[in-house]
C-alpha atoms as a PDB file:
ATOM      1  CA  UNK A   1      11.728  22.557  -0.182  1.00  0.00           C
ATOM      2  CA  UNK A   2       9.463  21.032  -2.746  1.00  0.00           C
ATOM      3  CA  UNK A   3       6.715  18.384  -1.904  1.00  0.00           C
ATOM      4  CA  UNK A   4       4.333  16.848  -4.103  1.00  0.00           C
ATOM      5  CA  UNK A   5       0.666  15.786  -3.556  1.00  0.00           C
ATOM      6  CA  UNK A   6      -1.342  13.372  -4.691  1.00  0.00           C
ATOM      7  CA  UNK A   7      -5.068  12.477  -3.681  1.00  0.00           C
ATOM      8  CA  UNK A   8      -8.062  10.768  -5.415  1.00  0.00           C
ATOM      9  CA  UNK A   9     -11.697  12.609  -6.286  1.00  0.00           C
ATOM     10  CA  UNK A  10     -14.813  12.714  -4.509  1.00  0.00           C
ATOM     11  CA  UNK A  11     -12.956  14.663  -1.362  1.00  0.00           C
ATOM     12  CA  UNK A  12     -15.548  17.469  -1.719  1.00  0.00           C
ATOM     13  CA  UNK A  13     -16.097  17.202   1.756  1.00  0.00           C
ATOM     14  CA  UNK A  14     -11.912  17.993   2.312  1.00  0.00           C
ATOM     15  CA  UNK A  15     -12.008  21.120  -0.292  1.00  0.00           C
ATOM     16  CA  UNK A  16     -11.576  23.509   2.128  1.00  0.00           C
ATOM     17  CA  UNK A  17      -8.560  21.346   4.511  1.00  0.00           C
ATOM     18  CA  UNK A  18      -6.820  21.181   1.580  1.00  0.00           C
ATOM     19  CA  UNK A  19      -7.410  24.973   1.046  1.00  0.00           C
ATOM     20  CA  UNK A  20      -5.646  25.740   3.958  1.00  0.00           C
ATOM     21  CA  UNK A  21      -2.758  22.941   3.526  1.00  0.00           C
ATOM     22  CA  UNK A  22      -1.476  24.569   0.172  1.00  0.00           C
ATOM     23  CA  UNK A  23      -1.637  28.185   1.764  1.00  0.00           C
ATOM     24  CA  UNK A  24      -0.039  26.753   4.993  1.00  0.00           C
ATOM     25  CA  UNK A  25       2.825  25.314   2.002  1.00  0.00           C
ATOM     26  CA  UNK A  26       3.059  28.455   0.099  1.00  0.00           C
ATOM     27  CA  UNK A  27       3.394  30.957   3.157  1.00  0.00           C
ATOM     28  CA  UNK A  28       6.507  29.301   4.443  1.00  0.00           C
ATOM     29  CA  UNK A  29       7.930  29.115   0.631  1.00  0.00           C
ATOM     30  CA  UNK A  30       7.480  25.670  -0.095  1.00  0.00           C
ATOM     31  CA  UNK A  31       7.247  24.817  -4.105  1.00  0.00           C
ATOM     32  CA  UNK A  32       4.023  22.781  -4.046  1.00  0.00           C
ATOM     33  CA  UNK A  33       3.821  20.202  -7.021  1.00  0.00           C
ATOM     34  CA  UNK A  34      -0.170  18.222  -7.328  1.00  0.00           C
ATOM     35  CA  UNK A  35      -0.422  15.024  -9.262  1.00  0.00           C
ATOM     36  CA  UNK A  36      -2.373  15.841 -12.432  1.00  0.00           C
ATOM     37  CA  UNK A  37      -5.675  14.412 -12.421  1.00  0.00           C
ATOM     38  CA  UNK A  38      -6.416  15.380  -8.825  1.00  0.00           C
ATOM     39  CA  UNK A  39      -4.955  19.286  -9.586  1.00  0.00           C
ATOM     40  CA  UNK A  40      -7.759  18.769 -12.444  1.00  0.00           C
ATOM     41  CA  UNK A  41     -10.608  17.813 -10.388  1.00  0.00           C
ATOM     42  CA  UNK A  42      -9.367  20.247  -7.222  1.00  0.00           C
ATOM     43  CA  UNK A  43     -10.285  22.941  -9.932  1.00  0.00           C
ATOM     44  CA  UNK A  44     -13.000  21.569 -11.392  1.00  0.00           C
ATOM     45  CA  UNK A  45     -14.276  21.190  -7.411  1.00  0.00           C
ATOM     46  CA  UNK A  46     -13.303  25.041  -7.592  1.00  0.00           C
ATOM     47  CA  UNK A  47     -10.652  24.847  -4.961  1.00  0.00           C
ATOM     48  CA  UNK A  48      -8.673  28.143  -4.073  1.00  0.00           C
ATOM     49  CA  UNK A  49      -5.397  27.141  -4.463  1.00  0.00           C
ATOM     50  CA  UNK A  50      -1.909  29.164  -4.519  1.00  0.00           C
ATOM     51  CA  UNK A  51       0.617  28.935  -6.859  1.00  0.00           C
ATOM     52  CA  UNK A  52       1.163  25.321  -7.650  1.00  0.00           C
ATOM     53  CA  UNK A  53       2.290  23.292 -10.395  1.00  0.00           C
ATOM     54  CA  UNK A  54       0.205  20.869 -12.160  1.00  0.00           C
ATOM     55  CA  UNK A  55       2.480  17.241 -12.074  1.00  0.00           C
ATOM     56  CA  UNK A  56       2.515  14.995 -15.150  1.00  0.00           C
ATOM     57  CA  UNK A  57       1.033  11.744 -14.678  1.00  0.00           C
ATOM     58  CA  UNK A  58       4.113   9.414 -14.528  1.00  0.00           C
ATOM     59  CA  UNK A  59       6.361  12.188 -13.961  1.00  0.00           C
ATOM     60  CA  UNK A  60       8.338  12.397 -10.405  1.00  0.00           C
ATOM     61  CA  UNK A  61      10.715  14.785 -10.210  1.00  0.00           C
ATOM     62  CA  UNK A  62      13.494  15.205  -6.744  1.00  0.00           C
ATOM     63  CA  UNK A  63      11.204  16.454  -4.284  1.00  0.00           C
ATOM     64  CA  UNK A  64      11.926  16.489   0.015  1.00  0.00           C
ATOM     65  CA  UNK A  65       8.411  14.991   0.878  1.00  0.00           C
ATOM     66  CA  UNK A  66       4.979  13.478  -1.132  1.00  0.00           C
ATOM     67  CA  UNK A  67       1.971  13.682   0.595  1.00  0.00           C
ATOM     68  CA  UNK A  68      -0.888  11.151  -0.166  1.00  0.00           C
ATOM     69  CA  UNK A  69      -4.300  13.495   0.863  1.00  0.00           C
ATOM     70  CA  UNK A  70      -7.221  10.308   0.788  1.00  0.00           C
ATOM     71  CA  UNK A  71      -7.297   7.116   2.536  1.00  0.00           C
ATOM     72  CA  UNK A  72      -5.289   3.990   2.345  1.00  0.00           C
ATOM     73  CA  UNK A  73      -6.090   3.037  -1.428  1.00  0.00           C
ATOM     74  CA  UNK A  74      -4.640   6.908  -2.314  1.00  0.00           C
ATOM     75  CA  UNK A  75      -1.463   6.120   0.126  1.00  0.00           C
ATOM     76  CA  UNK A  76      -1.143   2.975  -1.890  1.00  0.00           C
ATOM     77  CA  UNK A  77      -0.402   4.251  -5.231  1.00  0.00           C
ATOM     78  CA  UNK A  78       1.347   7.231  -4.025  1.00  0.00           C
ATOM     79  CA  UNK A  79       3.886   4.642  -2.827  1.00  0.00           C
ATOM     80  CA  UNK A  80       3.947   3.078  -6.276  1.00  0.00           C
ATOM     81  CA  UNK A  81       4.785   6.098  -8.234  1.00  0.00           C
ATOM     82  CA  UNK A  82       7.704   7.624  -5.143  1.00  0.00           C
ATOM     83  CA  UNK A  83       8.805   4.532  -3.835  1.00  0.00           C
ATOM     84  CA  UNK A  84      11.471   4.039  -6.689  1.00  0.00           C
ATOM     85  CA  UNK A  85      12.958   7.718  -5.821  1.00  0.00           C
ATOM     86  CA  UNK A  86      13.077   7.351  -2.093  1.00  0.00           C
ATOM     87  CA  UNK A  87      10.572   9.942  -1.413  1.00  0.00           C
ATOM     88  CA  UNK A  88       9.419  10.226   1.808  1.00  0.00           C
ATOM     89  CA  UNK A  89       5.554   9.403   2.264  1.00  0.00           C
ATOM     90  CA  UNK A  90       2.924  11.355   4.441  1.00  0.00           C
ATOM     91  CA  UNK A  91      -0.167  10.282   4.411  1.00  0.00           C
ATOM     92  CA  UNK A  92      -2.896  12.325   5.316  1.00  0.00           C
ATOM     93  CA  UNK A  93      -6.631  10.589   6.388  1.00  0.00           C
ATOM     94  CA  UNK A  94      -9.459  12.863   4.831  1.00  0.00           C
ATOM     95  CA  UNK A  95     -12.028   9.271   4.514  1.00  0.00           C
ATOM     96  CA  UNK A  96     -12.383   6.540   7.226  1.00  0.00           C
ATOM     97  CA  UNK A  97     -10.062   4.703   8.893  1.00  0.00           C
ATOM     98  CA  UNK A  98      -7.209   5.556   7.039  1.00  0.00           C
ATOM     99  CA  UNK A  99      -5.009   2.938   8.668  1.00  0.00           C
ATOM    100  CA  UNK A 100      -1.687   3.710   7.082  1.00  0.00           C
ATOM    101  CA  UNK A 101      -2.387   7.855   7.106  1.00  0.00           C
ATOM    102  CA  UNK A 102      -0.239   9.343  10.116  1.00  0.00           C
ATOM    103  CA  UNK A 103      -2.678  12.310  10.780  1.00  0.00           C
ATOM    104  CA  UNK A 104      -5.889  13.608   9.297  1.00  0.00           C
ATOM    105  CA  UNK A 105      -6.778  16.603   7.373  1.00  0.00           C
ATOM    106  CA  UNK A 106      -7.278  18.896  10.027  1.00  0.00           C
ATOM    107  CA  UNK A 107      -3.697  18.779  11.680  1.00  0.00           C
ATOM    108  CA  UNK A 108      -1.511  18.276   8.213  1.00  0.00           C
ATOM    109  CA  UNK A 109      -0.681  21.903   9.159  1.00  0.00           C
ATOM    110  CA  UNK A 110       0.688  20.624  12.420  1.00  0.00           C
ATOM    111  CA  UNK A 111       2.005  17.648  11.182  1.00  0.00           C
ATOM    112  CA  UNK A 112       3.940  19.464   8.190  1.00  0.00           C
ATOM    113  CA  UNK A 113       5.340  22.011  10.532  1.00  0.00           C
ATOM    114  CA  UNK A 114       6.662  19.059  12.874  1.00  0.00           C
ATOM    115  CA  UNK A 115       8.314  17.958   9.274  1.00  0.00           C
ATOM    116  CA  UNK A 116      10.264  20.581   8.428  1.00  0.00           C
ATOM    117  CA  UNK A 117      11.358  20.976  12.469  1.00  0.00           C
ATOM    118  CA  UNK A 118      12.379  17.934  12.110  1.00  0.00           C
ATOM    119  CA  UNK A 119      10.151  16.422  14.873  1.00  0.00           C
ATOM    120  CA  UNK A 120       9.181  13.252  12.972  1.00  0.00           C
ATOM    121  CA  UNK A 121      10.517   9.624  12.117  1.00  0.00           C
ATOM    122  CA  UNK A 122      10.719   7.822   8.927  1.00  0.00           C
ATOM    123  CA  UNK A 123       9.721   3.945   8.841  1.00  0.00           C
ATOM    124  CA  UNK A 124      11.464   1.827   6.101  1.00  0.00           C
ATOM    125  CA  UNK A 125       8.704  -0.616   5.200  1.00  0.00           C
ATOM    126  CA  UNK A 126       9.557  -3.766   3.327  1.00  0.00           C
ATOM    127  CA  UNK A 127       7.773  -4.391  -0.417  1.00  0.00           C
ATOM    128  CA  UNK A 128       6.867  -7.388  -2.464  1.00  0.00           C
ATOM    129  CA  UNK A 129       7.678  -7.530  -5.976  1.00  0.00           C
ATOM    130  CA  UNK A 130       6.409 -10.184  -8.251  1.00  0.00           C
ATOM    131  CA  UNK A 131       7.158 -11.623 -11.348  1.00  0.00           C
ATOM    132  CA  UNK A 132       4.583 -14.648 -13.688  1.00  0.00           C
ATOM    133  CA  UNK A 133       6.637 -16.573 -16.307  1.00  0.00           C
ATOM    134  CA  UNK A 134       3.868 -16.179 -18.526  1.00  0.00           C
ATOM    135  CA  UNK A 135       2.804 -11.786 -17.980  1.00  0.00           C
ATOM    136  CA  UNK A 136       4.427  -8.619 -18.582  1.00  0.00           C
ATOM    137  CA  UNK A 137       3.772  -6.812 -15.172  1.00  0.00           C
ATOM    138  CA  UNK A 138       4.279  -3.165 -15.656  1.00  0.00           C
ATOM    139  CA  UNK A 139       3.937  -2.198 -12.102  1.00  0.00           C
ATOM    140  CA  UNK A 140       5.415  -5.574 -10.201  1.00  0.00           C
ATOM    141  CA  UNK A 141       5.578  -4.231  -6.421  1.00  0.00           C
ATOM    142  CA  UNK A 142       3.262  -4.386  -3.545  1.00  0.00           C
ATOM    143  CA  UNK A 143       3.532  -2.386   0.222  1.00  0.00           C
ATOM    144  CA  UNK A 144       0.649  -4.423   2.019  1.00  0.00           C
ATOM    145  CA  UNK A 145      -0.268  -7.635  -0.326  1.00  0.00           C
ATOM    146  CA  UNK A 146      -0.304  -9.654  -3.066  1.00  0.00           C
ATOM    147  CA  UNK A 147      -3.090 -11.937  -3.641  1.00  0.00           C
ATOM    148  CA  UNK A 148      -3.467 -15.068  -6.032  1.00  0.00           C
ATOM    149  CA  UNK A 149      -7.473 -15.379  -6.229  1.00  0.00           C
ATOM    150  CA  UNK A 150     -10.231 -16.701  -8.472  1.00  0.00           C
ATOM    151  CA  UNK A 151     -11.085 -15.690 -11.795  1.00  0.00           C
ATOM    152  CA  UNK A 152     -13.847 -18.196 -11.905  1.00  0.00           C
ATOM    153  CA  UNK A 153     -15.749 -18.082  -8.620  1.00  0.00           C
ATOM    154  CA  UNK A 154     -17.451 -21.776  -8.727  1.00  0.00           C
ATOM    155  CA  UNK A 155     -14.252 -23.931  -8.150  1.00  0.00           C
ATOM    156  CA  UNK A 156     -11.439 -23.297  -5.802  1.00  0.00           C
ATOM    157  CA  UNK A 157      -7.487 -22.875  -6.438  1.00  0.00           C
ATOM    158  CA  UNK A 158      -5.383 -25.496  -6.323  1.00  0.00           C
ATOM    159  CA  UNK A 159      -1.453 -23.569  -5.540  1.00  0.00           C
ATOM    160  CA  UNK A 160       1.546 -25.446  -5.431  1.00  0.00           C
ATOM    161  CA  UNK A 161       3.896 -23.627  -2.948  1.00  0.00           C
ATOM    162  CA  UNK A 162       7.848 -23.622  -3.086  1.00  0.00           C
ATOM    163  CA  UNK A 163       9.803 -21.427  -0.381  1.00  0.00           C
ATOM    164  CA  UNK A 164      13.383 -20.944  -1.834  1.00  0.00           C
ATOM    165  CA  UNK A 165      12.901 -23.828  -3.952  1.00  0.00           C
ATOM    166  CA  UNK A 166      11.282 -26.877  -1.705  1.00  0.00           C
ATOM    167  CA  UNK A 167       7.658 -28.141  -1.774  1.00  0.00           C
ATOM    168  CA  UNK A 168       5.641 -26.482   1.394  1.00  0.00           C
ATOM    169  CA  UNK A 169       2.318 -27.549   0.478  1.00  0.00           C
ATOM    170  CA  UNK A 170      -0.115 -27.193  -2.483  1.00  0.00           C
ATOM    171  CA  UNK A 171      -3.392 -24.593  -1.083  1.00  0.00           C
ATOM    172  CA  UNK A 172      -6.599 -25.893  -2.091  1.00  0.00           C
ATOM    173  CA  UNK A 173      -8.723 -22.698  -1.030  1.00  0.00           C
ATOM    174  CA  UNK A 174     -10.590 -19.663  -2.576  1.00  0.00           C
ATOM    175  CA  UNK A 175      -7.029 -17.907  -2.978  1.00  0.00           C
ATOM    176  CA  UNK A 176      -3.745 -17.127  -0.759  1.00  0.00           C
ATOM    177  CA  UNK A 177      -2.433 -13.660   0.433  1.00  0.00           C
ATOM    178  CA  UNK A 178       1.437 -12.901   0.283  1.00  0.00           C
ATOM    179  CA  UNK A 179       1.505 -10.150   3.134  1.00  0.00           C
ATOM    180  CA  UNK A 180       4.182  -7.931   4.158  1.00  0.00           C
ATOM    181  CA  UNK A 181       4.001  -7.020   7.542  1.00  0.00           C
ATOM    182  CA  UNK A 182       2.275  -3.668   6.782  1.00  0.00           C
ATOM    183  CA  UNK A 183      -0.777  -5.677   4.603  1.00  0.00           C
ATOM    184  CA  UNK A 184      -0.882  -7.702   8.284  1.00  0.00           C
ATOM    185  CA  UNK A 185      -3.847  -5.392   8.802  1.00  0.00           C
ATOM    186  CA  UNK A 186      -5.320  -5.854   5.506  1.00  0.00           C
ATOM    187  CA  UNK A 187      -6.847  -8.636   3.807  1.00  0.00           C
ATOM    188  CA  UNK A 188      -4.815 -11.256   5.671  1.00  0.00           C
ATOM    189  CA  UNK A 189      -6.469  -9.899   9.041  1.00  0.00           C
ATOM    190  CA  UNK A 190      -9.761 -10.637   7.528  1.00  0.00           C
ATOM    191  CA  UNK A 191      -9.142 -13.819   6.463  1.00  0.00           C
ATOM    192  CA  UNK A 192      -7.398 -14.907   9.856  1.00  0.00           C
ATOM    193  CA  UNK A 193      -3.633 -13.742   9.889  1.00  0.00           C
ATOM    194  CA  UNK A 194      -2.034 -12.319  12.694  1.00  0.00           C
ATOM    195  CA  UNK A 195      -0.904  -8.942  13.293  1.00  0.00           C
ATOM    196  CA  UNK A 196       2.615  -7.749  12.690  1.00  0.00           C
ATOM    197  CA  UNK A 197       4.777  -5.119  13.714  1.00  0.00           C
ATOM    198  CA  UNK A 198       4.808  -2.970  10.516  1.00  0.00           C
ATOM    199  CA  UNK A 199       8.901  -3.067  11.008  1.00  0.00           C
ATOM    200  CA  UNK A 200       9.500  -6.663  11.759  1.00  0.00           C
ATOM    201  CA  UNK A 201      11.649  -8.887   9.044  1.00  0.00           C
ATOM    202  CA  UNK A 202       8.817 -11.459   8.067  1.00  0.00           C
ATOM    203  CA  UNK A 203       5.917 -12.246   5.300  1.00  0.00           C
ATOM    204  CA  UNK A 204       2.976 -14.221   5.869  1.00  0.00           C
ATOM    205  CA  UNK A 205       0.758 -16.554   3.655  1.00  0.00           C
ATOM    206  CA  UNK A 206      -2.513 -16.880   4.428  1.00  0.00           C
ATOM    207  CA  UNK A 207      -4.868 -19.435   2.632  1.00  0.00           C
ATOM    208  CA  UNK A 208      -8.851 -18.006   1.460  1.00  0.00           C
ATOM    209  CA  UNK A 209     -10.967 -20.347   3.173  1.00  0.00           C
ATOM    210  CA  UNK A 210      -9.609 -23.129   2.845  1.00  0.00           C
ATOM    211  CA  UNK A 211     -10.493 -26.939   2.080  1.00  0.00           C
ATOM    212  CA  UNK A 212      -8.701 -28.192   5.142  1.00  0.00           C
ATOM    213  CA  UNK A 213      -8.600 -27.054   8.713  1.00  0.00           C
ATOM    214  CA  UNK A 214      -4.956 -27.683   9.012  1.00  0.00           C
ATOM    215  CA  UNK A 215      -4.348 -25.206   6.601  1.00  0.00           C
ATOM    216  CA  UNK A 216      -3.822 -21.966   8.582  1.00  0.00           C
ATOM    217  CA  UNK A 217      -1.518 -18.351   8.239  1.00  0.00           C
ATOM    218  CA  UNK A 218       2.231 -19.463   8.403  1.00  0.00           C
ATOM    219  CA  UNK A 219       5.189 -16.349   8.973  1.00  0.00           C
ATOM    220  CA  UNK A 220       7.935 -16.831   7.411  1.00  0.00           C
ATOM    221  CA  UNK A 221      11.461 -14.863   6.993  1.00  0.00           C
ATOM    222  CA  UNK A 222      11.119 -11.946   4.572  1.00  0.00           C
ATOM    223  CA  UNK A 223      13.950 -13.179   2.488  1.00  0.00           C
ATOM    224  CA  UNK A 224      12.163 -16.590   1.183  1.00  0.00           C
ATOM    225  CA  UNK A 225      11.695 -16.934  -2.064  1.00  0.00           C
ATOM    226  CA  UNK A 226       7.913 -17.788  -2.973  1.00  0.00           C
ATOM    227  CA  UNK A 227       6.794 -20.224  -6.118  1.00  0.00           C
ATOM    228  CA  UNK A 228       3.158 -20.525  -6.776  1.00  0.00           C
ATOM    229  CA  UNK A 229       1.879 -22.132 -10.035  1.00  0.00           C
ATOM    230  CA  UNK A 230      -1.743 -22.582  -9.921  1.00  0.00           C
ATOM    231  CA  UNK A 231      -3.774 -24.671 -11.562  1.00  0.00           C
ATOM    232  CA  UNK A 232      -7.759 -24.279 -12.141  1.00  0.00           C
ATOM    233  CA  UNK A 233     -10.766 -25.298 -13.509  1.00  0.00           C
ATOM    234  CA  UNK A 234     -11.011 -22.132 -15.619  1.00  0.00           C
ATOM    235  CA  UNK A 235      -8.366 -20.653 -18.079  1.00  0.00           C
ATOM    236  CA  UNK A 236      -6.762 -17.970 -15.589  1.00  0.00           C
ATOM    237  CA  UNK A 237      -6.841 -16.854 -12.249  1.00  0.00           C
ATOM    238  CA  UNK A 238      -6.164 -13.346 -10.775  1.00  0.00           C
ATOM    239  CA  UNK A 239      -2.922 -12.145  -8.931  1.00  0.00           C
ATOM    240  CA  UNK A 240      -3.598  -8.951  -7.310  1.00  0.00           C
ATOM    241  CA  UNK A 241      -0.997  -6.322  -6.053  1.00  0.00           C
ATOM    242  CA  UNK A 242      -2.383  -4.045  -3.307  1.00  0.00           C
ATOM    243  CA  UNK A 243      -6.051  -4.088  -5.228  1.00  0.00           C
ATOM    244  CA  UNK A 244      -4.627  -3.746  -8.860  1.00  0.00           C
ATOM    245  CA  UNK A 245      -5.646  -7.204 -10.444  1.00  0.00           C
ATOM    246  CA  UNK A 246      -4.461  -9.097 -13.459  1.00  0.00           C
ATOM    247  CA  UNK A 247      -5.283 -11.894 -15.044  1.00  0.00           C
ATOM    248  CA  UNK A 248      -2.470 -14.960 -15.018  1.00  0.00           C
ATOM    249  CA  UNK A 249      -2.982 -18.112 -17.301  1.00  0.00           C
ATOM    250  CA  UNK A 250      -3.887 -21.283 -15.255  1.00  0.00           C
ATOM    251  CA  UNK A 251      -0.924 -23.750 -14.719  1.00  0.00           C
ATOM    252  CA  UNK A 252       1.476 -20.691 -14.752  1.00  0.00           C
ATOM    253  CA  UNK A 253       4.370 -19.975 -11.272  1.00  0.00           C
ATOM    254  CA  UNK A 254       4.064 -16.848 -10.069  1.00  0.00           C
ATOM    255  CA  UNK A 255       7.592 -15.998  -8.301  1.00  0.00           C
ATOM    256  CA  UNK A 256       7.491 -13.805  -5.125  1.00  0.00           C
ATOM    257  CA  UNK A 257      10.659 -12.127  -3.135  1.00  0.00           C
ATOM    258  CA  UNK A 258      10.856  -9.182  -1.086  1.00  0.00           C
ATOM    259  CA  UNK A 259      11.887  -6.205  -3.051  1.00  0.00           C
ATOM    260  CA  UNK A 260      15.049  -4.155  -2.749  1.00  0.00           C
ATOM    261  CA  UNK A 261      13.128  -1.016  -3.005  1.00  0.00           C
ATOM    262  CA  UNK A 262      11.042   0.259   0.183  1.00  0.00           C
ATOM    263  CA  UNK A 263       8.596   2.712   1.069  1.00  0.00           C
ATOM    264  CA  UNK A 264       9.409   5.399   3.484  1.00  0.00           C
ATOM    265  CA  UNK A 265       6.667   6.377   5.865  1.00  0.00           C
ATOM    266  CA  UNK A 266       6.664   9.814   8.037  1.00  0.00           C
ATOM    267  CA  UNK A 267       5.201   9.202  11.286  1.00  0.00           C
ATOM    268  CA  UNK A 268       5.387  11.332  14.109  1.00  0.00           C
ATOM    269  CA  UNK A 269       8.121  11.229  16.853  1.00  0.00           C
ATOM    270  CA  UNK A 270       5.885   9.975  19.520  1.00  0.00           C
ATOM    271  CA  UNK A 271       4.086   7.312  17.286  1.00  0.00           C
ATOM    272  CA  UNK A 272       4.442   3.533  18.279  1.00  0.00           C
ATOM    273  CA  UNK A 273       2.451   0.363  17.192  1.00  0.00           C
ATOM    274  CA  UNK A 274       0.660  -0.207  19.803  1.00  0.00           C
ATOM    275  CA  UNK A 275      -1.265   3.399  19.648  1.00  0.00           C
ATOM    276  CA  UNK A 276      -1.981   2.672  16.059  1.00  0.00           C
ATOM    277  CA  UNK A 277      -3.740  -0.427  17.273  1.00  0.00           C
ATOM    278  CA  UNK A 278      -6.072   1.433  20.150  1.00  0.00           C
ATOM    279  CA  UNK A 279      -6.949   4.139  18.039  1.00  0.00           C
ATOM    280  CA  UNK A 280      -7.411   2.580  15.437  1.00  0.00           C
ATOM    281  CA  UNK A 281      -8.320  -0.770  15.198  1.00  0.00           C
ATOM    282  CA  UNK A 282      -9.940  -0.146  19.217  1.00  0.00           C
ATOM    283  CA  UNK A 283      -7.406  -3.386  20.266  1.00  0.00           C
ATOM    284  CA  UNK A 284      -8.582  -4.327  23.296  1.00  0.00           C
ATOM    285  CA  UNK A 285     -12.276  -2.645  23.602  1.00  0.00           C
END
């Protein structure tokens, strides 16, 4: 079995959990592959680490798991290097909340063990991927958002908004989230979305304070097509794809589908929404 592992620095406080991960991997003959700026600063960190090989930036080879050791930013791009080779995604919590994590650092052990038993499930969640008439997007895909936004923060965004080709509305507001039904936890939350089953078949647009009160979060099916060209006081605006901005030129369409790749996320067996809500988001308390 080969996994890979990717992570983020300043985890100094996780050294020694991740320690005892890789020698939990190694005694029971898994081939252990770390990303290679985080193998880099585990050294530098001077980690005690068994045989594993350092991963090339950009390189994936086959591998049976990946496992993202950080919070949600870290599972974020682990999905956006794996995601195209159907890799299976574990995310381990060694920060905060970790919303999208399915155990923390100090049951991975646990957790990998219930892996290789076969004692787990593996969630298909749906992705965004975007395209701009006018921008070469190197990385075009997105697990929880995609968010037009200001580039100039005195004047508001005015976003004309097709679904599969017919006027909805044009968004006069601070900016508009394109969530998946994973991101219904992220930035749409915060600016007043609703909460979605991570599973369920929909997107949701959510305006950025907006001008109007009658402009509030719509769900719609996740096969719509979305056209947003946005036009502005200043010369661009930002599109964002879960935190990675880039700038777009004002009066340019931004086009937005659901993407025939998806992320697969290990949970385990006995894990259902509404757990992940009381732990922890506290629903209800």
């Amino acid at each position: 079995m080969k996994i890979l592992i990717y992570g983020k620095d300043g985890q100094h406080h996780a050294i020694k959990g991740i320690e005892t991960l890789t020698r939990h991997m190694a005694l029971r003959g898994i081939e252990c592959c770390v990303e290679a700026q985080f193998y880099d600063y585990l050294t530098q960190e001077g980690a005690s680490l068994p045989t594993v090989e350092r991963l090339d930036i950009g390189h994936v080879p086959h591998a049976h798991l990946a496992i993202s050791l950080g919070g949600d930013g870290t599972f974020l791009t682990t999905v956006m290097w794996v995601a195209p080779h159907r890799i299976p995604i574990l995310g381990v919590n060694t920060g905060h909340l970790g919303y999208l994590t399915a155990c923390t650092i100090d049951n991975a052990c646990d957790m990998l063990d219930d892996f290789m038993a076969g004692r787990h499930v593996i969630e298909e969640r749906a992705m965004l991927q975007v395209e701009c008439n006018d921008v070469n997007i190197e990385h075009p895909y997105a697990l929880n958002d995609i968010v037009i936004t200001r580039h100039d923060l005195s004047a508001m965004l005015e976003m004309e908004t097709r679904l599969n080709g017919k006027l909805l509305t044009t968004y006069k507001s601070d900016g508009l989230v394109v969530s998946t039904p994973t991101g219904s936890t992220a930035y749409s939350l915060s600016a007043g979305g609703p909460i979605l089953d991570p599973t369920t078949a929909c997107l949701i647009l959510t305006p950025v304070s907006p001008h109007s009160l009658t402009m509030r979060p719509l769900v719609i099916p996740d096969d719509a097509r979305i056209d947003i060209t946005t036009h502005a006081r200043s010369d661009s605006y930002l599109v964002s794809l879960d935190g990675e901005s880039l700038q777009c030129p004002t009066g340019s369409t931004v086009t937005i589908t659901r993407s025939t790749m998806k992320a697969l996320v290990v949970q385990r067996r006995d894990h259902h929404f509404a757990k992940t809500l009381q732990q922890k988001l506290h629903w209800g308390v």
